[in-house]
C-alpha atoms as a PDB file:
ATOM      1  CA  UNK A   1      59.388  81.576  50.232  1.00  0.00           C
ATOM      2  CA  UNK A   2      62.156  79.002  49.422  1.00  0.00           C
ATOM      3  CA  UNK A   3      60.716  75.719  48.532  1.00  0.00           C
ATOM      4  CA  UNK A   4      62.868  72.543  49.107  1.00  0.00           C
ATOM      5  CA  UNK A   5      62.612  69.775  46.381  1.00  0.00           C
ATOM      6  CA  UNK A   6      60.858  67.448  48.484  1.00  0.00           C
ATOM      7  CA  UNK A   7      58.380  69.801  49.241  1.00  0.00           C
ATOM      8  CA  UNK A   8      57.658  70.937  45.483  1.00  0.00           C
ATOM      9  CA  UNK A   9      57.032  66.920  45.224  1.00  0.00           C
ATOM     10  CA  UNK A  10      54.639  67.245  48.039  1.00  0.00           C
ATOM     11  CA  UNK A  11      53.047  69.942  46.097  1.00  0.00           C
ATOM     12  CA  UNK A  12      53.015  68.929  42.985  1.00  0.00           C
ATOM     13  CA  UNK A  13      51.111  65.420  44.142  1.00  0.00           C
ATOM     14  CA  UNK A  14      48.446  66.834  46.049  1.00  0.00           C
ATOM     15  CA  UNK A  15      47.720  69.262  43.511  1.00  0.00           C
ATOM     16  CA  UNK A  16      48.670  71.975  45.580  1.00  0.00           C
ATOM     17  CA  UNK A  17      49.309  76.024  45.641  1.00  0.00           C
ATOM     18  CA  UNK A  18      52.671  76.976  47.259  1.00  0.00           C
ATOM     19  CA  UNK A  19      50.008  78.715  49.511  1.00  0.00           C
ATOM     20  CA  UNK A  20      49.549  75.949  51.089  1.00  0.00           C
ATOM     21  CA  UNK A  21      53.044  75.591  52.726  1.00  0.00           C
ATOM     22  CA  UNK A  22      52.897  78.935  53.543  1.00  0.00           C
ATOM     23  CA  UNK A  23      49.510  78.533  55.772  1.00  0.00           C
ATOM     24  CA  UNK A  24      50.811  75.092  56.836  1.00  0.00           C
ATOM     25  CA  UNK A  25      54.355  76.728  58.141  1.00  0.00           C
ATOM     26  CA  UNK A  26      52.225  78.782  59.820  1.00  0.00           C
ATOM     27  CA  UNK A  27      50.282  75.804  62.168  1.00  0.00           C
ATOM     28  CA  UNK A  28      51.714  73.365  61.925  1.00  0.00           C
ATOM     29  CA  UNK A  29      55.198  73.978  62.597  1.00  0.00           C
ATOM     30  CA  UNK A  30      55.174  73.860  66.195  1.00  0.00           C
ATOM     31  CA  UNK A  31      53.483  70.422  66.221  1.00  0.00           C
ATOM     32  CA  UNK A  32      56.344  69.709  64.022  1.00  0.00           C
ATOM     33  CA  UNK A  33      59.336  71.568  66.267  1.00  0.00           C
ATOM     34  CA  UNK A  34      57.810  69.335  69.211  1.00  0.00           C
ATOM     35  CA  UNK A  35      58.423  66.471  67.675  1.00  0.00           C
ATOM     36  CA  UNK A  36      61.525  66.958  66.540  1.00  0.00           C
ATOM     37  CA  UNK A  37      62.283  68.382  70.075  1.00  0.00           C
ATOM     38  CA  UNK A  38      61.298  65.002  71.694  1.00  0.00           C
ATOM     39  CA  UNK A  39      62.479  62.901  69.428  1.00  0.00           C
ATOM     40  CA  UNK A  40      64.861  59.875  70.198  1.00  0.00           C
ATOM     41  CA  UNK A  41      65.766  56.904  67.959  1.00  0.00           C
ATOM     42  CA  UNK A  42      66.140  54.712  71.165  1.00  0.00           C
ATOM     43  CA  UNK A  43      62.248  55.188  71.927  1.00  0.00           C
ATOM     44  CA  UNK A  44      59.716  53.514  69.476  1.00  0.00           C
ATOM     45  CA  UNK A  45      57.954  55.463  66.919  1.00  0.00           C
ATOM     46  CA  UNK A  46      55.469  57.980  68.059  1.00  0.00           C
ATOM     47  CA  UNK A  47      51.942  57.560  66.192  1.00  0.00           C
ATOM     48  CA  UNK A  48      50.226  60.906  65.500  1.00  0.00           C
ATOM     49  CA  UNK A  49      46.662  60.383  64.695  1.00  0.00           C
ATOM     50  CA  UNK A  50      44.105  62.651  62.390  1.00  0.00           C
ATOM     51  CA  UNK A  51      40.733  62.902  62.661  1.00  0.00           C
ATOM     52  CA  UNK A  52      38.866  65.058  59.924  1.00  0.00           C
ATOM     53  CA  UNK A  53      35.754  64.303  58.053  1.00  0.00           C
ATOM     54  CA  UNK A  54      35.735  63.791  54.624  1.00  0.00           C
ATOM     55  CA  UNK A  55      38.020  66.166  52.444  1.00  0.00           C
ATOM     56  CA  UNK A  56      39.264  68.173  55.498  1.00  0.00           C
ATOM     57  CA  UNK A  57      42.543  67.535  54.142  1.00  0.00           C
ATOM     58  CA  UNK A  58      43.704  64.981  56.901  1.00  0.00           C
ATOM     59  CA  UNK A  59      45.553  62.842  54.578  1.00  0.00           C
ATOM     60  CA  UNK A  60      46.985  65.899  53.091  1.00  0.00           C
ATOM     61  CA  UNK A  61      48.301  67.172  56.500  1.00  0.00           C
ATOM     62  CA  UNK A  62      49.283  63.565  57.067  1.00  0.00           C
ATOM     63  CA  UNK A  63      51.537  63.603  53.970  1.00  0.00           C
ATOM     64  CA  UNK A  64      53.027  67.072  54.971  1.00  0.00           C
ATOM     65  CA  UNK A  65      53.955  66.310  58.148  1.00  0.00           C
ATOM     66  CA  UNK A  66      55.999  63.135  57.013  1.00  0.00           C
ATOM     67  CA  UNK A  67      57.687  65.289  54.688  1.00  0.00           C
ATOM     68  CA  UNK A  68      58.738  67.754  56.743  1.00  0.00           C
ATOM     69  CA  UNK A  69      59.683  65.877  59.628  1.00  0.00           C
ATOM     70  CA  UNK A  70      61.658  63.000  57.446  1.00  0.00           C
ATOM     71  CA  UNK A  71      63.596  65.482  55.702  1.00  0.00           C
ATOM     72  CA  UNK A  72      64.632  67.939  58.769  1.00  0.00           C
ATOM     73  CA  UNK A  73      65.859  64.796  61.047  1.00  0.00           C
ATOM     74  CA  UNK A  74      66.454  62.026  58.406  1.00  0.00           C
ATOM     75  CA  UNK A  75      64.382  59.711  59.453  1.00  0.00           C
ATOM     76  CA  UNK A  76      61.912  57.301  57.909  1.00  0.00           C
ATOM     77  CA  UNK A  77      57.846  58.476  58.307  1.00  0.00           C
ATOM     78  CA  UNK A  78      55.187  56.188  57.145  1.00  0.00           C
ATOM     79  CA  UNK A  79      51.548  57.902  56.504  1.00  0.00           C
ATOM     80  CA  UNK A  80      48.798  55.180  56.952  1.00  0.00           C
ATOM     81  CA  UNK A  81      44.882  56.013  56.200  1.00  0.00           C
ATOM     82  CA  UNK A  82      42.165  53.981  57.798  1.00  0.00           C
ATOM     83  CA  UNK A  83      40.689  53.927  53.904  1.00  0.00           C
ATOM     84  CA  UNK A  84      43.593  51.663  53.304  1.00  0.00           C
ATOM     85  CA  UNK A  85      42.772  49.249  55.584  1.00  0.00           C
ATOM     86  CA  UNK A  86      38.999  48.805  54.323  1.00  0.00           C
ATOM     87  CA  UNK A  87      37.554  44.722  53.759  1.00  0.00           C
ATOM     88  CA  UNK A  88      37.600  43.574  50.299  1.00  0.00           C
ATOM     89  CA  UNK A  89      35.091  44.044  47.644  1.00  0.00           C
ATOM     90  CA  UNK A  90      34.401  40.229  48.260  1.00  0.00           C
ATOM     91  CA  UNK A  91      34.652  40.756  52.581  1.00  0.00           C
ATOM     92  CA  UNK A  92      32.175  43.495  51.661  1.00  0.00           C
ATOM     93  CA  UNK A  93      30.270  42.082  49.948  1.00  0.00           C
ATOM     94  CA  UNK A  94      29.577  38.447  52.411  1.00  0.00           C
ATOM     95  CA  UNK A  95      29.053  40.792  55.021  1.00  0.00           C
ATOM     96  CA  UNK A  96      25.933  42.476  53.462  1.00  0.00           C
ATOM     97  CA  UNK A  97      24.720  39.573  52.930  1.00  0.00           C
ATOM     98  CA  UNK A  98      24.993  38.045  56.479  1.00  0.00           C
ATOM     99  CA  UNK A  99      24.556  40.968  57.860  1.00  0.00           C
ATOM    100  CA  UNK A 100      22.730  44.259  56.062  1.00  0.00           C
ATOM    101  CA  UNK A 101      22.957  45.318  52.636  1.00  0.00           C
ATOM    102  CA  UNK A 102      24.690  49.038  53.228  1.00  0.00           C
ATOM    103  CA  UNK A 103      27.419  46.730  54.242  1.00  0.00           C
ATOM    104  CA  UNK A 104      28.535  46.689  50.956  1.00  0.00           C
ATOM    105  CA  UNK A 105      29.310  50.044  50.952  1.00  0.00           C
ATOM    106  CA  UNK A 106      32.974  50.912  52.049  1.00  0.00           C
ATOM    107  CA  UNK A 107      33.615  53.180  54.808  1.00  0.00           C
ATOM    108  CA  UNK A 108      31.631  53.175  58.246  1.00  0.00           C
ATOM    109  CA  UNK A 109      32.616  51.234  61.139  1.00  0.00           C
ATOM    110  CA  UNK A 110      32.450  47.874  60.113  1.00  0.00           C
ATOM    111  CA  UNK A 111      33.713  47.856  57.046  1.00  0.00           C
ATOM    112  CA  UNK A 112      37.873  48.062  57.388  1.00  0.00           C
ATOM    113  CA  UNK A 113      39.960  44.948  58.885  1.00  0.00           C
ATOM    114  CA  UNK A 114      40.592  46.175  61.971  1.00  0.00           C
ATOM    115  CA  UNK A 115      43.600  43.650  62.676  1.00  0.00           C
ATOM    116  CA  UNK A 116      44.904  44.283  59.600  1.00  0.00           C
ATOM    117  CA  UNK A 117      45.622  47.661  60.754  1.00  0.00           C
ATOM    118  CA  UNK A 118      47.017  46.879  63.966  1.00  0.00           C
ATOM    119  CA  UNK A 119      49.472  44.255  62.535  1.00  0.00           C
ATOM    120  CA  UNK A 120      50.689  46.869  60.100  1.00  0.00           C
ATOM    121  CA  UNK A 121      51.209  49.553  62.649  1.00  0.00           C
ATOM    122  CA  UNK A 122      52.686  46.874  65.195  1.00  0.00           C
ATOM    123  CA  UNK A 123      55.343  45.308  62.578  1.00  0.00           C
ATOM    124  CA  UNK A 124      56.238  49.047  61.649  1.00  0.00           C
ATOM    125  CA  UNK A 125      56.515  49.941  65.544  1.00  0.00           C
ATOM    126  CA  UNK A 126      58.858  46.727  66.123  1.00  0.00           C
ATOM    127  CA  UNK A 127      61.372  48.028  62.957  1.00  0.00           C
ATOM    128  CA  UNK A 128      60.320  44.879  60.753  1.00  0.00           C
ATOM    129  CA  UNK A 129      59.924  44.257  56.901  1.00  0.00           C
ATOM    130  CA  UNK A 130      56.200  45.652  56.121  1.00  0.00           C
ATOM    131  CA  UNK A 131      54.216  45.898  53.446  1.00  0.00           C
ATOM    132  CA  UNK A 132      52.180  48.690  52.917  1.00  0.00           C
ATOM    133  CA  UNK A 133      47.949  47.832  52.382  1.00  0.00           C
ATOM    134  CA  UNK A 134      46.850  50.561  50.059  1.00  0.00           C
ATOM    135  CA  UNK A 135      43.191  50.760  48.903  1.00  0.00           C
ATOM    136  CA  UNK A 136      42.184  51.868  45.309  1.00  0.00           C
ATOM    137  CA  UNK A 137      39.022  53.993  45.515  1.00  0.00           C
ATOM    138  CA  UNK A 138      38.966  53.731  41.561  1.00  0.00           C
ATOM    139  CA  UNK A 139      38.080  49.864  41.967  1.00  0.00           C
ATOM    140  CA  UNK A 140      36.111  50.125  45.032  1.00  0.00           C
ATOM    141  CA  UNK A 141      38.920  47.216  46.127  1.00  0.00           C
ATOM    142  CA  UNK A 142      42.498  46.277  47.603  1.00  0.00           C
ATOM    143  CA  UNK A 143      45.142  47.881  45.447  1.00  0.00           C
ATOM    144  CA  UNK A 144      47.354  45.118  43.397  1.00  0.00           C
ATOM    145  CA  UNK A 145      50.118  43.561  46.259  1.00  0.00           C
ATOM    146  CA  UNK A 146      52.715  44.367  43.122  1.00  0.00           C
ATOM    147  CA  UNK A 147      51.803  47.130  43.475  1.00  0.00           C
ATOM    148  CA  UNK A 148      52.503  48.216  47.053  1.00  0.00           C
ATOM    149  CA  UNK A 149      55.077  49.741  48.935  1.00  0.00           C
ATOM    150  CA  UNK A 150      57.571  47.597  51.194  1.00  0.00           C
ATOM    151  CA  UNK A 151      59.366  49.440  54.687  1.00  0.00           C
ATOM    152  CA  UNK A 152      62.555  47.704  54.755  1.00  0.00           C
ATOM    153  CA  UNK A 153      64.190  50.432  57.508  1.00  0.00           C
ATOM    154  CA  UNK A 154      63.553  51.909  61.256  1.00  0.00           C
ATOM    155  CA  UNK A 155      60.840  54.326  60.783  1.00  0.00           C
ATOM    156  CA  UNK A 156      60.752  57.458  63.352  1.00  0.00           C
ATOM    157  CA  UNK A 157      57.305  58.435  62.942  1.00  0.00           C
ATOM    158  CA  UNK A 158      53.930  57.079  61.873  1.00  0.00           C
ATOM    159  CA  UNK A 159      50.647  59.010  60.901  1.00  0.00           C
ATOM    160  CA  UNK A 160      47.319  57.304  60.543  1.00  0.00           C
ATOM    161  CA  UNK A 161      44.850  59.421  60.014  1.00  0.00           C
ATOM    162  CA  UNK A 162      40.789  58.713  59.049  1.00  0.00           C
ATOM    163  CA  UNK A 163      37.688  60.452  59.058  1.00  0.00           C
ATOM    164  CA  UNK A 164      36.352  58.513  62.263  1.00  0.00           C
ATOM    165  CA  UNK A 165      39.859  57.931  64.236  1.00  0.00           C
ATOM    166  CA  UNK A 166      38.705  58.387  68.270  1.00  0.00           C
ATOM    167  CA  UNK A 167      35.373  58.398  67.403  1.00  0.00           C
ATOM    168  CA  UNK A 168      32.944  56.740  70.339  1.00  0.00           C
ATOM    169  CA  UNK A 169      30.013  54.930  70.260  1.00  0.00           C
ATOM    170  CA  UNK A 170      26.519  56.497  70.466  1.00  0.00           C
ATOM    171  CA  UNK A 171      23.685  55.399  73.490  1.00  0.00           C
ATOM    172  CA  UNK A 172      22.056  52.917  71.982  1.00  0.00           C
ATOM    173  CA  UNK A 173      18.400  54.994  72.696  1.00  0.00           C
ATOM    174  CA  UNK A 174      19.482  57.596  70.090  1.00  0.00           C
ATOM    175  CA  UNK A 175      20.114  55.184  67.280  1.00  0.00           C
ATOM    176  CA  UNK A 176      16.554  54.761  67.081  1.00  0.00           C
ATOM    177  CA  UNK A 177      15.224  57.655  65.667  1.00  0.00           C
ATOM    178  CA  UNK A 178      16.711  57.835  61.299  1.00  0.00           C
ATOM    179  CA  UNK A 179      18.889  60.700  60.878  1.00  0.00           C
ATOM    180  CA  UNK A 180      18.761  60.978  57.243  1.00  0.00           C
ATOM    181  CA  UNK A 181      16.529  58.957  54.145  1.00  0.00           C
ATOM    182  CA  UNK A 182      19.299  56.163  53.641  1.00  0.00           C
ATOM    183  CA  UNK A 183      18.425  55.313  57.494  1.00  0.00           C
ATOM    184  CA  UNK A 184      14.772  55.598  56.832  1.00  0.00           C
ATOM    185  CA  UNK A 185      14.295  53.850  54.136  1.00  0.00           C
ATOM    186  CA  UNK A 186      17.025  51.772  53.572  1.00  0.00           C
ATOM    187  CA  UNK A 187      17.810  51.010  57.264  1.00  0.00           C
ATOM    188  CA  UNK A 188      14.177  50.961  58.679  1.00  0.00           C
ATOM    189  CA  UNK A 189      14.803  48.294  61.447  1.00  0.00           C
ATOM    190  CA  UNK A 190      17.918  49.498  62.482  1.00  0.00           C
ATOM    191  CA  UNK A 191      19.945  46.897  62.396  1.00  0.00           C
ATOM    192  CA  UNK A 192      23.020  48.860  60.202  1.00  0.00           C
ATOM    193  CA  UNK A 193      23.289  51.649  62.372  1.00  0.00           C
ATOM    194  CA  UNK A 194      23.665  48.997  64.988  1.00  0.00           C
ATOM    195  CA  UNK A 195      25.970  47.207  63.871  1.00  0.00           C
ATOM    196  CA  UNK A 196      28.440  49.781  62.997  1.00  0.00           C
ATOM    197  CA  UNK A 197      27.552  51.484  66.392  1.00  0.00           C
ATOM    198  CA  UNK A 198      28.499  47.807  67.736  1.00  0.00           C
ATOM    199  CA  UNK A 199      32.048  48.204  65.843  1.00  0.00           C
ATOM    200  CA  UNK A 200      32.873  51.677  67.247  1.00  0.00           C
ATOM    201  CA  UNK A 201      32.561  50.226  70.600  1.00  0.00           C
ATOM    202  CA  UNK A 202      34.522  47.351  70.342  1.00  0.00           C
ATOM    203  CA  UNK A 203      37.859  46.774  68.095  1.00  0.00           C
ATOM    204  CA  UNK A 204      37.849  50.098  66.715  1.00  0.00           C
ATOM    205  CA  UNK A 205      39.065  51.296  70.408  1.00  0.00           C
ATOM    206  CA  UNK A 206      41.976  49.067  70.376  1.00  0.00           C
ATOM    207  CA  UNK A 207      42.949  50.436  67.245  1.00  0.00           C
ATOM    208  CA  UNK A 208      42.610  54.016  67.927  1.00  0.00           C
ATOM    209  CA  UNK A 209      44.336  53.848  71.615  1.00  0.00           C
ATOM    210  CA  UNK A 210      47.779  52.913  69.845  1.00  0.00           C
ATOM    211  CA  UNK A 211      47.414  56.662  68.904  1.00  0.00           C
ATOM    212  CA  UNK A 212      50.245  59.029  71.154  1.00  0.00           C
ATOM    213  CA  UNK A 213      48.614  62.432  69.907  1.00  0.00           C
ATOM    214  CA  UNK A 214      45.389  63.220  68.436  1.00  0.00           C
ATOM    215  CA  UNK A 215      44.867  66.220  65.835  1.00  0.00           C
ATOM    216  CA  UNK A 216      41.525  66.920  64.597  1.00  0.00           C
ATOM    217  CA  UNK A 217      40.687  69.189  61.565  1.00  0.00           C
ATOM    218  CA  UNK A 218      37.061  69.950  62.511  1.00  0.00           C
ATOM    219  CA  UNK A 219      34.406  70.890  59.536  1.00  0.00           C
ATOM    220  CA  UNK A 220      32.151  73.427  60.538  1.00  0.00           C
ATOM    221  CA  UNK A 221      29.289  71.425  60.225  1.00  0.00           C
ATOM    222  CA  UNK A 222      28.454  68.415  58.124  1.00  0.00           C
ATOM    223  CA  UNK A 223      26.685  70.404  55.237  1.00  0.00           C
ATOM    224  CA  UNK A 224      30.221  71.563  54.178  1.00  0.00           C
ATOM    225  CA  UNK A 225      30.997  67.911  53.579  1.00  0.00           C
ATOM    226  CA  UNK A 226      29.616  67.184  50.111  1.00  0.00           C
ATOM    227  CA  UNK A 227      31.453  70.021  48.783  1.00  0.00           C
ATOM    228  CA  UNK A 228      34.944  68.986  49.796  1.00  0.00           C
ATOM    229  CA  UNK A 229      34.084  65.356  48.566  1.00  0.00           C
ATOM    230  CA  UNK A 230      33.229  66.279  45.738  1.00  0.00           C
ATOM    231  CA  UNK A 231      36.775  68.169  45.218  1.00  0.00           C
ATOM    232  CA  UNK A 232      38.397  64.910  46.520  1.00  0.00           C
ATOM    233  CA  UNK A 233      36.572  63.006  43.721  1.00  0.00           C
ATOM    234  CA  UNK A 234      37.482  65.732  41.252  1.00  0.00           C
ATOM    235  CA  UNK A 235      41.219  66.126  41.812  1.00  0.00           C
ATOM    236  CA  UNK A 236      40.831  61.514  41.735  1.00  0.00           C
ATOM    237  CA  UNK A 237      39.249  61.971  38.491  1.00  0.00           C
ATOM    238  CA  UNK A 238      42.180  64.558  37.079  1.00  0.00           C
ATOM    239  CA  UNK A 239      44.791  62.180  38.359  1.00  0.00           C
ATOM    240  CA  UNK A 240      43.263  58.732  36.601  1.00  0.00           C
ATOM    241  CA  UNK A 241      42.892  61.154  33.069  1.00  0.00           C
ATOM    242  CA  UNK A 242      46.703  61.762  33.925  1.00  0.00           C
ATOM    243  CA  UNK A 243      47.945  58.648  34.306  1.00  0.00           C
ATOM    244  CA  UNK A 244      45.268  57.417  31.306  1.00  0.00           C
ATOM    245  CA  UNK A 245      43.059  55.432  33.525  1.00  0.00           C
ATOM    246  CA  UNK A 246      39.928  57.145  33.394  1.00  0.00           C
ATOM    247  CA  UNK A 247      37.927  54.322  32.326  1.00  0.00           C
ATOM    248  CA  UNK A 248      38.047  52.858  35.732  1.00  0.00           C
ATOM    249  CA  UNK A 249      34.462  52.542  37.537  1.00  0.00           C
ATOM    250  CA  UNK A 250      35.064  53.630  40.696  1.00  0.00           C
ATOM    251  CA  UNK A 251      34.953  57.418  40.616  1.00  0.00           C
ATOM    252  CA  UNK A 252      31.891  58.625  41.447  1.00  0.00           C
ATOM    253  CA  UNK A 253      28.883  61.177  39.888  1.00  0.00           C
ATOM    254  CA  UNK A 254      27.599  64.116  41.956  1.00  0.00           C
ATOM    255  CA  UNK A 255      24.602  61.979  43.212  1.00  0.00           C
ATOM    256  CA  UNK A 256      26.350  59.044  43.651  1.00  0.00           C
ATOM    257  CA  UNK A 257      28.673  61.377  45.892  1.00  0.00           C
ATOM    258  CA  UNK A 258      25.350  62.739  47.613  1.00  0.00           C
ATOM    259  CA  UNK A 259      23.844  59.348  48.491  1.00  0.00           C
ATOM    260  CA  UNK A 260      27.577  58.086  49.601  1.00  0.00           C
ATOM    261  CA  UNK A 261      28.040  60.523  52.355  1.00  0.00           C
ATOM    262  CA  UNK A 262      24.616  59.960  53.450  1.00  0.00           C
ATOM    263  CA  UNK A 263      26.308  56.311  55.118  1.00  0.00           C
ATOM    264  CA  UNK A 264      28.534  58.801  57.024  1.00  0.00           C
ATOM    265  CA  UNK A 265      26.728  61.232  58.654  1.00  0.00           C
ATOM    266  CA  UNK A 266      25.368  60.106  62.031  1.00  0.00           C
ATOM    267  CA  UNK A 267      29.126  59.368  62.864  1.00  0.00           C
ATOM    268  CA  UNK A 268      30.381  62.266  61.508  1.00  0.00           C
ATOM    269  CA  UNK A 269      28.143  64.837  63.507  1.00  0.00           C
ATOM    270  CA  UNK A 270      28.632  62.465  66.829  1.00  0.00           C
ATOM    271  CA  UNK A 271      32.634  63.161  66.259  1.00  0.00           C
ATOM    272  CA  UNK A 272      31.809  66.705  65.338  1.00  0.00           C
ATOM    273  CA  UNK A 273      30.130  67.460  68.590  1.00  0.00           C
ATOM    274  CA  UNK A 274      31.767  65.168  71.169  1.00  0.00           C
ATOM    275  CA  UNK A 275      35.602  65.003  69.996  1.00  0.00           C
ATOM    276  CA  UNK A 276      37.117  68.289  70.189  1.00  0.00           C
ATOM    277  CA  UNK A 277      37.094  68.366  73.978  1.00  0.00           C
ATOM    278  CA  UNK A 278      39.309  65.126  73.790  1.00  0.00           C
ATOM    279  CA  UNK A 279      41.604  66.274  71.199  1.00  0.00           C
ATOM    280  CA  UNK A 280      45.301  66.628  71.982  1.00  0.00           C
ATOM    281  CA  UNK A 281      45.551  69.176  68.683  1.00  0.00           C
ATOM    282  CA  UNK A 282      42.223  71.220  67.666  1.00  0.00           C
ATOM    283  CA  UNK A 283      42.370  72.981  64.084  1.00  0.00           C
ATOM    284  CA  UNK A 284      38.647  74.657  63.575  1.00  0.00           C
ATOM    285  CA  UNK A 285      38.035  74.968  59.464  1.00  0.00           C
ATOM    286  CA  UNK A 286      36.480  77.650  57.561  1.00  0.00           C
ATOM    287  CA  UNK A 287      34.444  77.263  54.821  1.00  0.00           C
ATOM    288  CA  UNK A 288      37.090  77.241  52.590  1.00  0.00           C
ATOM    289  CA  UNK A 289      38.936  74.574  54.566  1.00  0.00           C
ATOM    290  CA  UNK A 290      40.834  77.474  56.170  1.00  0.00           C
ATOM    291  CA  UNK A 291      42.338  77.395  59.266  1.00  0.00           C
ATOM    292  CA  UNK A 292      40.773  79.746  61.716  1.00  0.00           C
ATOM    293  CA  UNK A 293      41.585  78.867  64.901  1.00  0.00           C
ATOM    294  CA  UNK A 294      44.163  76.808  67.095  1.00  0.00           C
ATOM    295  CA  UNK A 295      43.291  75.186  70.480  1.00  0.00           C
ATOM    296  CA  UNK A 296      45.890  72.821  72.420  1.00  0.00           C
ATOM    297  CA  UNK A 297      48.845  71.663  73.744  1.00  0.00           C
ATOM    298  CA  UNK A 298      51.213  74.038  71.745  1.00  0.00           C
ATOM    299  CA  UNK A 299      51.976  77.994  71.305  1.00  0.00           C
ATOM    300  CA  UNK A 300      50.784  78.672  67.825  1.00  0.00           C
END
């Protein structure tokens, strides 16, 4: 197949096989024709959002379809993660102690500035000067603002994508019985699970309504999630010996990677089970991360 230059970038930072935009031209093309075929520079910018859990390859997806879509119509596409938008180490860290130690611990419901995001997506939306929050998973923190990208344009399209985007709150009754060890033990009165059970159900919806059109990239089941993490971390790893930052603290072990997705589970397998049936754009995964099957709005 003939591979554009933008798309051999595309490639060559995700660490990718040309394989990949051969499977990807095969699903996701006619999200991408309808959007191209509905597209108008008079309307604000349509938000597609991504659900997937952890190393589904939602923020890869994210990144392809801005590619694609920029470079076919000439327009400006911004991908945003949920990760990016995470509290400080410092936020983090005030919160567990006002509130419950696991709070420390970035990524559940809780633990991003919800806001933060908004503002970011509104000032894109309303074709003003915005800077871009990116979050360093190397230092656990806020990348450098230096460091971060500035949208000085229009943009035509925005992606946010995040491993609980449209998730819903559990009954409250089911949150009593631990779903894993980290709840037993480290959660034993509940008040964690709570809380971030509290979050889901309040500013987290405001946030994920701004969406237009949901895709999800559902994960067979949650087992399959440690493995793809662990890839994520390992392809993070490669990238910091790369760029000759590998002394950074951040990157995780195999058990710290283990006892990490532990915080993410009871959401996960809530999304897992009660999302699909609300999802504008349904991609079922292998266990290879393969795409098996296509349910939706489109002709795939």
């Amino acid at each position: 197949m003939k591979i554009t230059p933008k798309e051999q970038d595309f490639l060559d930072r995700n660490q990718l096989p040309v394989a990949y935009l051969e499977a990807a031209q095969q699903w996701f093309s006619p999200l991408i024709v309808n959007f191209i075929d509905n597209f108008s520079p008079k309307t604000p910018p349509k938000i597609i959002g991504i659900n997937g859990c952890q190393g589904s390859g939602k923020s890869t997806l994210a990144d392809y379809l801005c590619t694609v879509i920029a470079e076919h119509i000439g327009i400006t596409a911004v991908s945003l993660s949920l990760d990016d938008f995470y509290l400080t180490k410092a936020e983090r860290n005030s919160l567990a102690k006002t509130t419950h130690p696991l709070l420390a611990t970035r990524g559940v419901p809780g633990t991003h500035d919800i806001e933060l995001a908004k503002e970011c997506i509104n000032s894109l939306k309303e074709g003003k000067k915005t800077l871009i929050t990116r979050f360093d998973k190397s230092i656990d923190d806020r990348a450098p603002r230096n460091s971060l990208e500035t949208i000085n344009e229009p943009v035509g399209l925005i992606v946010l994508e995040g491993w609980c985007l449209g998730a819903t709150p559990e009954a409250e009754a089911r949150l009593a019985e631990p779903i894993n060890s980290l709840e037993e033990i480290e959660d034993n009165k509940a008040i964690w699970r709570h809380y971030v059970n509290q979050a889901i159900a309040g500013e987290y919806q405001s946030l994920f309504s701004m969406v237009d059109e949901l895709v999800m990239l559902q994960a067979p089941s949650f087992d399959r999630v440690y493995h793809w993490r662990l890839e994520q971390e390992q392809k993070l790893k490669q990238r910091l010996i790369t760029e000759g930052l590998n002394q950074r603290s951040g990157v995780m072990t195999e058990q710290q990677i283990c006892r990490f997705i532990s915080y993410f589970q009871r959401v996960t397998e809530n999304i897992l089970t009660e999302l699909p049936s609300r999802t504008d754009h349904l991609f079922k995964l292998g266990e290879a991360r393969e795409i098996i099957h296509y349910t939706g709005l489109l002709k795939v």
